[in-house]
C-alpha atoms as a PDB file:
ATOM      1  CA  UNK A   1      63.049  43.784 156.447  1.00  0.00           C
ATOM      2  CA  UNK A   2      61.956  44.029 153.200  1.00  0.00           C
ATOM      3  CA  UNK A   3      65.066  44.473 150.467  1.00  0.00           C
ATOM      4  CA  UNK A   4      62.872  43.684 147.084  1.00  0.00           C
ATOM      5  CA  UNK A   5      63.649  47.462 145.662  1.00  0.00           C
ATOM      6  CA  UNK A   6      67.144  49.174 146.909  1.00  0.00           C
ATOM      7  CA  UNK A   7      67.171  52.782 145.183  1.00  0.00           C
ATOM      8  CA  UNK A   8      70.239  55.068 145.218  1.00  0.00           C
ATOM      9  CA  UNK A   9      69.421  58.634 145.746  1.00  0.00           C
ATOM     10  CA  UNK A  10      72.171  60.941 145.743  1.00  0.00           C
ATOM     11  CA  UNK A  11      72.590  62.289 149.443  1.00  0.00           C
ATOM     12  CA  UNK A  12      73.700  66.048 148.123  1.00  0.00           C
ATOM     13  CA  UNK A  13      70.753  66.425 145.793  1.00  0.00           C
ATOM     14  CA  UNK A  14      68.226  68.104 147.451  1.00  0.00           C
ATOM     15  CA  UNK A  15      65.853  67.533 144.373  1.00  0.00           C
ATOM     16  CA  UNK A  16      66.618  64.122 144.317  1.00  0.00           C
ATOM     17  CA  UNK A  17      65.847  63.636 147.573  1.00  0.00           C
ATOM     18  CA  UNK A  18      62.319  65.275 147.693  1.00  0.00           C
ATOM     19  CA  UNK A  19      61.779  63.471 144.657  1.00  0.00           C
ATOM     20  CA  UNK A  20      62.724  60.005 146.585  1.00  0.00           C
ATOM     21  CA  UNK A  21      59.829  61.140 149.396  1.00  0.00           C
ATOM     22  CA  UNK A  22      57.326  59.147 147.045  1.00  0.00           C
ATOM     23  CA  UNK A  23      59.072  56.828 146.210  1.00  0.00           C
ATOM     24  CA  UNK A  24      57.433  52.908 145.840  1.00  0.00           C
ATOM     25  CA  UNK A  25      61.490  51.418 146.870  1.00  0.00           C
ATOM     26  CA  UNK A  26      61.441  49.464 149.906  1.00  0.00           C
ATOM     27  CA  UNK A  27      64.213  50.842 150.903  1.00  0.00           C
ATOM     28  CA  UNK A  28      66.075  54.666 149.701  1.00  0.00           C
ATOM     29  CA  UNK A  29      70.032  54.115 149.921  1.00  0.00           C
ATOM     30  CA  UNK A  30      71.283  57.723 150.724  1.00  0.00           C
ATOM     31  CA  UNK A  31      74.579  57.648 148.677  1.00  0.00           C
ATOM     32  CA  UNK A  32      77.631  59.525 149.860  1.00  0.00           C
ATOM     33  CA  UNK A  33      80.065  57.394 148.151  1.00  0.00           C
ATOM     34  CA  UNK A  34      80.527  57.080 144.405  1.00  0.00           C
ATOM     35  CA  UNK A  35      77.447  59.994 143.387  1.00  0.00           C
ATOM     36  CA  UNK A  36      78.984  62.785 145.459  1.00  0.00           C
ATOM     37  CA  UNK A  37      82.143  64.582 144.505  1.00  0.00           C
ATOM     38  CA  UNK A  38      85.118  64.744 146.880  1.00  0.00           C
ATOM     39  CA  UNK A  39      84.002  68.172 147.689  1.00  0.00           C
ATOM     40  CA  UNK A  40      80.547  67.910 148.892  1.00  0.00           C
ATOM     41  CA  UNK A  41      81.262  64.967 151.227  1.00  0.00           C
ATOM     42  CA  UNK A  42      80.524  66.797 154.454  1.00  0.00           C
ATOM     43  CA  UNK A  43      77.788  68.944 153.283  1.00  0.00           C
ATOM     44  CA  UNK A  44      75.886  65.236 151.856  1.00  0.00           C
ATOM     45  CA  UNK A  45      76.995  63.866 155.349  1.00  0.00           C
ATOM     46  CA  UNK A  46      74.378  66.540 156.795  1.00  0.00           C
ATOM     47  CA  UNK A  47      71.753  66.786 154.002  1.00  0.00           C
ATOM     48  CA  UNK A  48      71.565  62.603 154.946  1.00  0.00           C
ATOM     49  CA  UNK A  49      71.493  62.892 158.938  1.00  0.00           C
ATOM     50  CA  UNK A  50      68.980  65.949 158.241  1.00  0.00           C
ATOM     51  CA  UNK A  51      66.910  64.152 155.963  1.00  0.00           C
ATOM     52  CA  UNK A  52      66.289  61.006 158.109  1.00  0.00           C
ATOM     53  CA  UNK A  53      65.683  62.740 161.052  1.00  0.00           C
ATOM     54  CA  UNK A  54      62.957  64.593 159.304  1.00  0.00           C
ATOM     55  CA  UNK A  55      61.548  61.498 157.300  1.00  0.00           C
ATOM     56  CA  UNK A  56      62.448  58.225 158.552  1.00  0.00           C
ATOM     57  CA  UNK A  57      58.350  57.915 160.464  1.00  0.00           C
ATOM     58  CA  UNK A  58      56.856  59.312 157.821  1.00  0.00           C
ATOM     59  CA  UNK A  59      57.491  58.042 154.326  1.00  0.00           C
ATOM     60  CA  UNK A  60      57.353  53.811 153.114  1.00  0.00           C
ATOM     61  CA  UNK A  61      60.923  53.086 152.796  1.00  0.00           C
ATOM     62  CA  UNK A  62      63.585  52.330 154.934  1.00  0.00           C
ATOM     63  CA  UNK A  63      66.294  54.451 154.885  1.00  0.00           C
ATOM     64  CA  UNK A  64      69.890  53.170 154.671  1.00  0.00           C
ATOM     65  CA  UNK A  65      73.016  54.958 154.090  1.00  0.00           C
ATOM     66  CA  UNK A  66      75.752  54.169 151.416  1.00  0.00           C
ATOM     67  CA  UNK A  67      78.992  55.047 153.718  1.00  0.00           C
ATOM     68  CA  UNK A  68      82.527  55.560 151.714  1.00  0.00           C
ATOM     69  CA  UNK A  69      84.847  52.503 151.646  1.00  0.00           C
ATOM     70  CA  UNK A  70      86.083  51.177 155.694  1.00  0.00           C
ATOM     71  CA  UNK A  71      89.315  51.798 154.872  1.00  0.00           C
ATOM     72  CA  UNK A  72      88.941  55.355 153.923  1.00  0.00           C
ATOM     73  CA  UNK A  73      89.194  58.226 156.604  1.00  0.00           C
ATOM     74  CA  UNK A  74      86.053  59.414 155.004  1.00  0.00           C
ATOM     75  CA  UNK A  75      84.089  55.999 156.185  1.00  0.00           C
ATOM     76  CA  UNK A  76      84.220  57.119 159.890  1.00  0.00           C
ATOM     77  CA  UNK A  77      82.823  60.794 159.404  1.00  0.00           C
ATOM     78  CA  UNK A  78      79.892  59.437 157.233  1.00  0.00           C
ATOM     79  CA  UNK A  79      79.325  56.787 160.193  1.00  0.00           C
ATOM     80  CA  UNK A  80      79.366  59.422 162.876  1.00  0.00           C
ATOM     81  CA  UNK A  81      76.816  61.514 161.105  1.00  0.00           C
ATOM     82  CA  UNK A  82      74.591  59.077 160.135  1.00  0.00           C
ATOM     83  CA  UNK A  83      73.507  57.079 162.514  1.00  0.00           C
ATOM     84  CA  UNK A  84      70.544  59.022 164.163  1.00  0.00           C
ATOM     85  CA  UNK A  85      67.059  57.851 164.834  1.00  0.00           C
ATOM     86  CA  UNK A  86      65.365  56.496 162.019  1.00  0.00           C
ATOM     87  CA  UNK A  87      68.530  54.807 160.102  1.00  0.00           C
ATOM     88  CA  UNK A  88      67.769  51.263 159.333  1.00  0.00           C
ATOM     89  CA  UNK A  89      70.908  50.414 157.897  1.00  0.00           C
ATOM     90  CA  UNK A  90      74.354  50.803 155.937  1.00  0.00           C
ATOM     91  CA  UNK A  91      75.274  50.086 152.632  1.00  0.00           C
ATOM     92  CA  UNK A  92      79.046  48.982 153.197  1.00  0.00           C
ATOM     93  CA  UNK A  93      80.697  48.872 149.719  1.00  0.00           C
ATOM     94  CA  UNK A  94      83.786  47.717 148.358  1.00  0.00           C
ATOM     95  CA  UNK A  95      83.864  44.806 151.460  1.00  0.00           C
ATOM     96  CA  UNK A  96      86.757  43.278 151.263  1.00  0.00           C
ATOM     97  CA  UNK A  97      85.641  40.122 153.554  1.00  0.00           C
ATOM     98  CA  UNK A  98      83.153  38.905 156.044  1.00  0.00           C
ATOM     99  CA  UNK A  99      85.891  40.399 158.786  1.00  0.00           C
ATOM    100  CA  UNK A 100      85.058  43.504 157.297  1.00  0.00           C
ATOM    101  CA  UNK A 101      80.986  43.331 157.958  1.00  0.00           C
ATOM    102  CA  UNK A 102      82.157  42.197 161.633  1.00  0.00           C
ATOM    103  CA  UNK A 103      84.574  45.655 162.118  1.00  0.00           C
ATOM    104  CA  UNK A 104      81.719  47.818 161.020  1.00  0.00           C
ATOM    105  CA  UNK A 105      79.007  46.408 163.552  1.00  0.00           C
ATOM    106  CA  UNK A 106      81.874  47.036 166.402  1.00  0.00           C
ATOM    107  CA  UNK A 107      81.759  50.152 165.129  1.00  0.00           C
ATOM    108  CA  UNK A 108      78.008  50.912 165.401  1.00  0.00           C
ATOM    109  CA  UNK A 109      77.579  48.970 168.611  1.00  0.00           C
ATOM    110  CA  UNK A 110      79.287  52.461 169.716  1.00  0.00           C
ATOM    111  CA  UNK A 111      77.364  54.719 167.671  1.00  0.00           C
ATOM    112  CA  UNK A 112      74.320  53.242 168.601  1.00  0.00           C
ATOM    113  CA  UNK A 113      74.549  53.865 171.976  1.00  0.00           C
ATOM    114  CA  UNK A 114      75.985  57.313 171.671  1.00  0.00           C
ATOM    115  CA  UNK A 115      72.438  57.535 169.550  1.00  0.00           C
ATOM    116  CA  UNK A 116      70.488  56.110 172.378  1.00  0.00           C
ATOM    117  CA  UNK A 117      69.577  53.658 169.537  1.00  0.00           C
ATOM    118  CA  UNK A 118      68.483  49.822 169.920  1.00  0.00           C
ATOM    119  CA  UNK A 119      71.401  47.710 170.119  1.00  0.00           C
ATOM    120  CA  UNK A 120      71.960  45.965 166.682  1.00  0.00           C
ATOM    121  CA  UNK A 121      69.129  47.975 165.119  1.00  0.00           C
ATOM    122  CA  UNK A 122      71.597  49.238 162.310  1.00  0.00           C
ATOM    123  CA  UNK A 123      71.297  47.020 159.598  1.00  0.00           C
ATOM    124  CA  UNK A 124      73.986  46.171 157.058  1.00  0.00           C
ATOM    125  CA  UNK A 125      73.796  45.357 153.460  1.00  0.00           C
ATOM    126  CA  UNK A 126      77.523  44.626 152.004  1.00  0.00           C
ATOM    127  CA  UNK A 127      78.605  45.259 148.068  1.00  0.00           C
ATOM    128  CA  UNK A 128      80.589  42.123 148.590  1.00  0.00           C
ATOM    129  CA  UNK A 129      82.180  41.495 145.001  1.00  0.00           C
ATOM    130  CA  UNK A 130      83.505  44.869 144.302  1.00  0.00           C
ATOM    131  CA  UNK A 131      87.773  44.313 144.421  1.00  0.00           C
ATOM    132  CA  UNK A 132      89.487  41.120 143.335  1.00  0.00           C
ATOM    133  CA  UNK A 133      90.259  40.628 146.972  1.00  0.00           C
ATOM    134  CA  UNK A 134      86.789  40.621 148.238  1.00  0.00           C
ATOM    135  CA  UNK A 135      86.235  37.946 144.588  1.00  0.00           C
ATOM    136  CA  UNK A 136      88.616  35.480 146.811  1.00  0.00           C
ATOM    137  CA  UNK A 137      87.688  35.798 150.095  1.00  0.00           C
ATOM    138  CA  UNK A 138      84.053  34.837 149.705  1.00  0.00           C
ATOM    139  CA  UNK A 139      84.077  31.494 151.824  1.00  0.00           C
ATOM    140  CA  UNK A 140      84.748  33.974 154.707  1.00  0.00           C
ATOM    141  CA  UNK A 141      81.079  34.484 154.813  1.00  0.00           C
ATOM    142  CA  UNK A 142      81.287  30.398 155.951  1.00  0.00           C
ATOM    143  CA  UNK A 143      83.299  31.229 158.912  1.00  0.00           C
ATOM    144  CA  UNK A 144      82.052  34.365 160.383  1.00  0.00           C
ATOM    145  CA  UNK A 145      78.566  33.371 159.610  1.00  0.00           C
ATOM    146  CA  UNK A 146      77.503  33.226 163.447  1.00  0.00           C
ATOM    147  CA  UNK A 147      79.175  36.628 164.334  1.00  0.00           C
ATOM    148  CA  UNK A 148      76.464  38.434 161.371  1.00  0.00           C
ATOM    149  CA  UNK A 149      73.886  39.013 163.311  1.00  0.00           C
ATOM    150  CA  UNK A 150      73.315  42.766 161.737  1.00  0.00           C
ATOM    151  CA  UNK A 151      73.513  41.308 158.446  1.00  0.00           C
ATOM    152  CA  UNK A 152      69.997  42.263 156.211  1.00  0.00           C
ATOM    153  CA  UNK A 153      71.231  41.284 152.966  1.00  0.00           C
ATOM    154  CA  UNK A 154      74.228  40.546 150.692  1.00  0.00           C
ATOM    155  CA  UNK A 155      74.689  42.161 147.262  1.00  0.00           C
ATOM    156  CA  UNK A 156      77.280  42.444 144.461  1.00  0.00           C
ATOM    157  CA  UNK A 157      78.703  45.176 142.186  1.00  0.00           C
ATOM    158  CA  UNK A 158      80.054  44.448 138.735  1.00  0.00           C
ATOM    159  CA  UNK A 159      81.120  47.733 137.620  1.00  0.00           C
ATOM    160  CA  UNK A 160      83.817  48.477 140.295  1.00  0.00           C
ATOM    161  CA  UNK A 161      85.088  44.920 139.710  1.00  0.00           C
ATOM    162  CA  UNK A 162      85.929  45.232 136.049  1.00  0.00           C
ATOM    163  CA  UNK A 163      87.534  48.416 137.054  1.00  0.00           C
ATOM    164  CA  UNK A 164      89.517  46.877 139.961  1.00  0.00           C
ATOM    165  CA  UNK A 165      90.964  43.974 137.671  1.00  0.00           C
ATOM    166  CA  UNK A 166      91.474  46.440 134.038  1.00  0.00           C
ATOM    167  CA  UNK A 167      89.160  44.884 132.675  1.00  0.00           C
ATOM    168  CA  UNK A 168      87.371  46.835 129.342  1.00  0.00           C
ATOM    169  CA  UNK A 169      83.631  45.765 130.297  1.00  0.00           C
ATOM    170  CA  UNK A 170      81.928  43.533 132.261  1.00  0.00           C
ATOM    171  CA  UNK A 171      80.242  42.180 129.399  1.00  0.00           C
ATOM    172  CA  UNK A 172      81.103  39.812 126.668  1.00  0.00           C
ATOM    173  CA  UNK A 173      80.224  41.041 122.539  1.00  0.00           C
ATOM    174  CA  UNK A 174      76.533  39.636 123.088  1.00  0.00           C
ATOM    175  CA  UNK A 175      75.826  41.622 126.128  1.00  0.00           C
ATOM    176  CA  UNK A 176      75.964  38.882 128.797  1.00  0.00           C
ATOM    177  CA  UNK A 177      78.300  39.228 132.037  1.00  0.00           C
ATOM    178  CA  UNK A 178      81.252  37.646 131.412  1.00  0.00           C
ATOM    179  CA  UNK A 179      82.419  34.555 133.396  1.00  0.00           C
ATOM    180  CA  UNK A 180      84.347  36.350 136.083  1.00  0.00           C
ATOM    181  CA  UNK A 181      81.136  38.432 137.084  1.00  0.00           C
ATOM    182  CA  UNK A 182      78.675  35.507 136.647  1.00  0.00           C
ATOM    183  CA  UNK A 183      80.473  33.600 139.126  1.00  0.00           C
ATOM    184  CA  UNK A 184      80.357  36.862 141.188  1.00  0.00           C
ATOM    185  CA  UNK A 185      76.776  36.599 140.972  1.00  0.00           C
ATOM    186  CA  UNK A 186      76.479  33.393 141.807  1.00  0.00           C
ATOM    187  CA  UNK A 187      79.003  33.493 144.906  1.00  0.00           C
ATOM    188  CA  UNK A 188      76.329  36.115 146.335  1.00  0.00           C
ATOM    189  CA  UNK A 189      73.879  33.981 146.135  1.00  0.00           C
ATOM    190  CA  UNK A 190      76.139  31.301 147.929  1.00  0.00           C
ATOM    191  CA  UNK A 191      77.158  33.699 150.377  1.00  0.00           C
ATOM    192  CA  UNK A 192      73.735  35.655 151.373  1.00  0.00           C
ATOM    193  CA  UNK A 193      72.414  31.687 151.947  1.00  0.00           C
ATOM    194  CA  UNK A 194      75.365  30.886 153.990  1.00  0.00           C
ATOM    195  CA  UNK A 195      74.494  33.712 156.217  1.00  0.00           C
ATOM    196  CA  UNK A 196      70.590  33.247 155.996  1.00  0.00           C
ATOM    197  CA  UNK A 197      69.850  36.735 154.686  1.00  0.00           C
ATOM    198  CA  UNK A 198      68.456  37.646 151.208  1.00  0.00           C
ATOM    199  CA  UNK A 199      70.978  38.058 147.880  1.00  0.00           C
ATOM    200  CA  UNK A 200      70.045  41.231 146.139  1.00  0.00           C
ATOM    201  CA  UNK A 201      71.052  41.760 142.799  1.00  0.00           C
ATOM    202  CA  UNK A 202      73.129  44.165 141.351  1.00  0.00           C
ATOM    203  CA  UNK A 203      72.284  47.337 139.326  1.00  0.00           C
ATOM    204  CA  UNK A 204      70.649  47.548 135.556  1.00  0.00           C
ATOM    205  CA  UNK A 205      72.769  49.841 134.131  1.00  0.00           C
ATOM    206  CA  UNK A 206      70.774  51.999 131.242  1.00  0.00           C
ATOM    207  CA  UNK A 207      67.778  53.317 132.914  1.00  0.00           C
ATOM    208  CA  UNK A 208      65.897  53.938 129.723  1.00  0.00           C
ATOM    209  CA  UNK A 209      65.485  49.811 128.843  1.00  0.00           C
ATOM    210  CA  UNK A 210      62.579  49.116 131.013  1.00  0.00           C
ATOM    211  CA  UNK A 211      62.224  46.019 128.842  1.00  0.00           C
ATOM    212  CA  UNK A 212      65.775  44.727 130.004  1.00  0.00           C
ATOM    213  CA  UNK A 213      65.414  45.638 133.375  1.00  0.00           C
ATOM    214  CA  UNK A 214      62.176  43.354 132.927  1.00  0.00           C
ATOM    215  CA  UNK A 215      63.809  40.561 131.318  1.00  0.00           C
ATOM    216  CA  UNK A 216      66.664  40.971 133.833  1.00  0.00           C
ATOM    217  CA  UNK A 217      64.330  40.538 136.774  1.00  0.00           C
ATOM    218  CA  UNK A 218      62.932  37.316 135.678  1.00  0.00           C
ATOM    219  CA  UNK A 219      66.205  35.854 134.690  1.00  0.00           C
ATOM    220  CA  UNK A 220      67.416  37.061 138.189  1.00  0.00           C
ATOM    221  CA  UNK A 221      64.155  36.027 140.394  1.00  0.00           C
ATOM    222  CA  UNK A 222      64.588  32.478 138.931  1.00  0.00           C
ATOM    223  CA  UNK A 223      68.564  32.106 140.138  1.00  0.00           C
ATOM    224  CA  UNK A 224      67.679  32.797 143.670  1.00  0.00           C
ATOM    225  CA  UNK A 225      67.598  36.794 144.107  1.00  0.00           C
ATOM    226  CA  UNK A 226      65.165  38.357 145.985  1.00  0.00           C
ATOM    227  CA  UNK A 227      65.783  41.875 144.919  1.00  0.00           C
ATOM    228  CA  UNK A 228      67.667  44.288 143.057  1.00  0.00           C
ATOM    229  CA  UNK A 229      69.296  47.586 143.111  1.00  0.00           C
ATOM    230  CA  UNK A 230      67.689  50.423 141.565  1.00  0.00           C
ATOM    231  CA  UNK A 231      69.558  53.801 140.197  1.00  0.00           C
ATOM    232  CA  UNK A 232      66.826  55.575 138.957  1.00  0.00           C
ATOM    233  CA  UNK A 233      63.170  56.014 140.444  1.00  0.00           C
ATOM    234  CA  UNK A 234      61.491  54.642 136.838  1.00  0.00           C
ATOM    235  CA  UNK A 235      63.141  51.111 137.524  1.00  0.00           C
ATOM    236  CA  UNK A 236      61.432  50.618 140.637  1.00  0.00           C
ATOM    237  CA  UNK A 237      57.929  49.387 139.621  1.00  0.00           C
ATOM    238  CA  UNK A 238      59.582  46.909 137.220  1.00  0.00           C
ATOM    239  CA  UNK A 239      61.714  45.529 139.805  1.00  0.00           C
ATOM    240  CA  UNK A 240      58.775  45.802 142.560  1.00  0.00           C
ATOM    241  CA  UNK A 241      56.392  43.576 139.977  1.00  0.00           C
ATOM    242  CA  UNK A 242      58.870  41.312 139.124  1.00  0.00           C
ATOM    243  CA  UNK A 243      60.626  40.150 142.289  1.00  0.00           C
ATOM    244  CA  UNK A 244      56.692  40.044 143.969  1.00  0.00           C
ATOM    245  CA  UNK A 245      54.636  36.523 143.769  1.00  0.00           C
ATOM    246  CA  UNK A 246      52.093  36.301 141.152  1.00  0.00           C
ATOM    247  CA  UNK A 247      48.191  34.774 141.812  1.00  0.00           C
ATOM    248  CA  UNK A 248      49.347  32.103 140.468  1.00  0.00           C
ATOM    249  CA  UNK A 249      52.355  31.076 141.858  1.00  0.00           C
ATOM    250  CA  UNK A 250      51.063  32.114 145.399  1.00  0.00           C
ATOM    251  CA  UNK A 251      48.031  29.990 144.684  1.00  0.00           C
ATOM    252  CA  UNK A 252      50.645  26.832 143.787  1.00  0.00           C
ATOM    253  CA  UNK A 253      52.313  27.475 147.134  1.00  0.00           C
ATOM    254  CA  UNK A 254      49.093  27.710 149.042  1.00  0.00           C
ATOM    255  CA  UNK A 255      48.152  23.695 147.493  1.00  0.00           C
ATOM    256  CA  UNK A 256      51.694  22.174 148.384  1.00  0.00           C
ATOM    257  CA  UNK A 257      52.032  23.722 151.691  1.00  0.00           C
ATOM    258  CA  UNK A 258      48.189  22.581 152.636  1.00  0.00           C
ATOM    259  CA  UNK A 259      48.934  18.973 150.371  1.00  0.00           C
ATOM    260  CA  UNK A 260      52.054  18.612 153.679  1.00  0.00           C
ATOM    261  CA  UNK A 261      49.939  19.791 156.050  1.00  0.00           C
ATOM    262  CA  UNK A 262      46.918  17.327 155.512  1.00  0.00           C
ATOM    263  CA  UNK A 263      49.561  14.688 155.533  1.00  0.00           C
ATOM    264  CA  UNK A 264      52.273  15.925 157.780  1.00  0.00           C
ATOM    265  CA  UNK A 265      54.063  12.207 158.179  1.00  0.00           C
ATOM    266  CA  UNK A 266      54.975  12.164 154.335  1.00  0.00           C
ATOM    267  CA  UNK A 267      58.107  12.747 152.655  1.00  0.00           C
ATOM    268  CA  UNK A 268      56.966  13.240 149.455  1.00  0.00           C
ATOM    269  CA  UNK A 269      53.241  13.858 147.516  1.00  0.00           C
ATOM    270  CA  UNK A 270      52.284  13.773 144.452  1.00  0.00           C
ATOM    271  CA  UNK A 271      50.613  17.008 142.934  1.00  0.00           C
ATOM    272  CA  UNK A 272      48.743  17.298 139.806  1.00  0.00           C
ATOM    273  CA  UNK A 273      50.603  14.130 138.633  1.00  0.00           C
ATOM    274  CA  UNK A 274      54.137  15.671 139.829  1.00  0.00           C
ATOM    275  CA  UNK A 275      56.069  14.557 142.852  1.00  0.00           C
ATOM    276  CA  UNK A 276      56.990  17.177 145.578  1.00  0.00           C
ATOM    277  CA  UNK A 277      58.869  17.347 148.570  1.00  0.00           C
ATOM    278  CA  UNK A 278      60.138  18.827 151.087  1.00  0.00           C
ATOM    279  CA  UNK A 279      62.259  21.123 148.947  1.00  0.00           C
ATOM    280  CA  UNK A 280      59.150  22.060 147.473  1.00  0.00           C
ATOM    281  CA  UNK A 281      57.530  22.986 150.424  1.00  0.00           C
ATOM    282  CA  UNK A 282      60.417  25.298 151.804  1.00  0.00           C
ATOM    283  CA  UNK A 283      60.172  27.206 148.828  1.00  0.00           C
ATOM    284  CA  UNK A 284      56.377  27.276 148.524  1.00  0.00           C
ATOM    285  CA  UNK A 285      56.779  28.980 152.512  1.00  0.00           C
ATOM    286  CA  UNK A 286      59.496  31.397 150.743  1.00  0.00           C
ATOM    287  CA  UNK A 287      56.776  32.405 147.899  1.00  0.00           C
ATOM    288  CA  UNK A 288      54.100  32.935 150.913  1.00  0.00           C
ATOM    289  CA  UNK A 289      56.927  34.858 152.899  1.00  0.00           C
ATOM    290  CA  UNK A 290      57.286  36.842 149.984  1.00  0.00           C
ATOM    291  CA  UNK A 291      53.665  38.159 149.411  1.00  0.00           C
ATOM    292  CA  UNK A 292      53.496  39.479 153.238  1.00  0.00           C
END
């Protein structure tokens, strides 16, 4: 499944969600958590299950859910709603743990069937840095990573974080993410590897600054994410361009991947005067992976 564009779409907007219907996102995250009001939870709960059902085999993206916090009694109404035919998957935010991502498949094992739904088809896609618990319980990814088999993709969330800890922004005077969230970054990336599933980066905030969205991207793609969150439909071609291959680099993959296979007894090669390996040649298959 392809997770290069994740865009939020507000599950009680009817506008919004016509307007998602062309959409370029790989995937359309049906929100019902933090852009819906405490009073329109049930009536988003329906607009989502109706709009799957009606779209899911007809439009590009997947279709994924964002459900309210597990430990909410609002979690388990936006579960039993939502999983119809056509759901790929669940956003599960605020996740606490790995335990967490393991309670929620039990919980659609059930759902599924009551669906008449593949077993394990539901997807899920956890916010995994969003409390200061979840910050210290990342090596739990390490030892439930054999029990994540519906696991698509692991992202993080900086702006309930700062919030969960008092902080007054994520960001330091020069704009950068301070430590704290930088190492939340970078335990993602840890994390989503661990588990063998791709890290998708977190959300540009301001909409308008398509050139630091852009600048973002390329800073991101080169750490290791293979993605990004989107909250408004503009962002998505930037973040579509920037986490996809260019000629060139797909071309450079193409060379070391056929340099290994002419000589498939080597450790290492030289290339254009440079020495490669076989680090070089998983990622030239993950640049190749990419393009398809």
């Amino acid at each position: 499944m392809k997770l290069r564009s994740m865009l939020f779409v507000p599950a009680d907007s009817e506008r919004k969600l016509a307007k998602s219907l062309g959409s370029a996102a790989d995937v359309l995250i049906l929100d019902l958590e933090d852009a819906v009001a405490e009073s329109r939870k049930a009536v988003a709960r329906q607009m989502a299950a109706e709009f799957i059902t009606a779209h899911a085999a007809s439009i590009g993206p997947k279709l994924f859910v964002r459900i309210n916090p597990l430990d909410t009694p609002q979690a388990m109404a936006d579960l039993a709603a939502a999983v119809v035919a056509g759901l790929a998957g669940i956003m599960q935010p605020k996740t606490r743990s790995a335990a967490c991502i393991v309670r929620l498949g039990h919980g659609l094992d059930a759902l599924e069937a009551r669906a008449g739904l593949a077993p394990g088809s539901v997807k899920i896609v956890p916010v995994a840095t969003e409390t200061a618990e979840a910050m210290l319980q990342m090596h739990s990814f390490c030892q439930s990573a054999g029990m994540l088999s519906r696991l698509a993709g692991v992202t993080w969330g900086a702006e309930d974080l700062s919030a969960a800890i008092g902080a007054l922004s994520n960001k330091d005077e020069d704009g950068h993410y301070a430590p704290l969230y930088q190492l939340a970054g970078s335990l993602c990336l840890s994390a989503a590897a661990v588990a063998g599933v791709p890290p998708i980066d977190t959300l540009h905030a301001d909409f308008r600054d398509a050139a630091g969205l852009a600048a973002a991207c390329r800073a991101s793609r080169r750490r290791g994410f293979r993605g990004r969150i989107a909250i408004h439909p503009d962002q998505v071609e930037t973040i579509n361009t920037a986490y996809s291959p260019t000629e060139a680099e797909l071309a450079h993959a193409r060379r070391i991947v056929e340099a290994f296979a002419a000589q498939p007894d080597a450790g290492t090669l030289s290339l254009d005067g440079v020495m490669i390996d076989k680090p070089h040649l998983t990622q030239a298959q993950r640049t190749l992976d990419a393009a398809r």
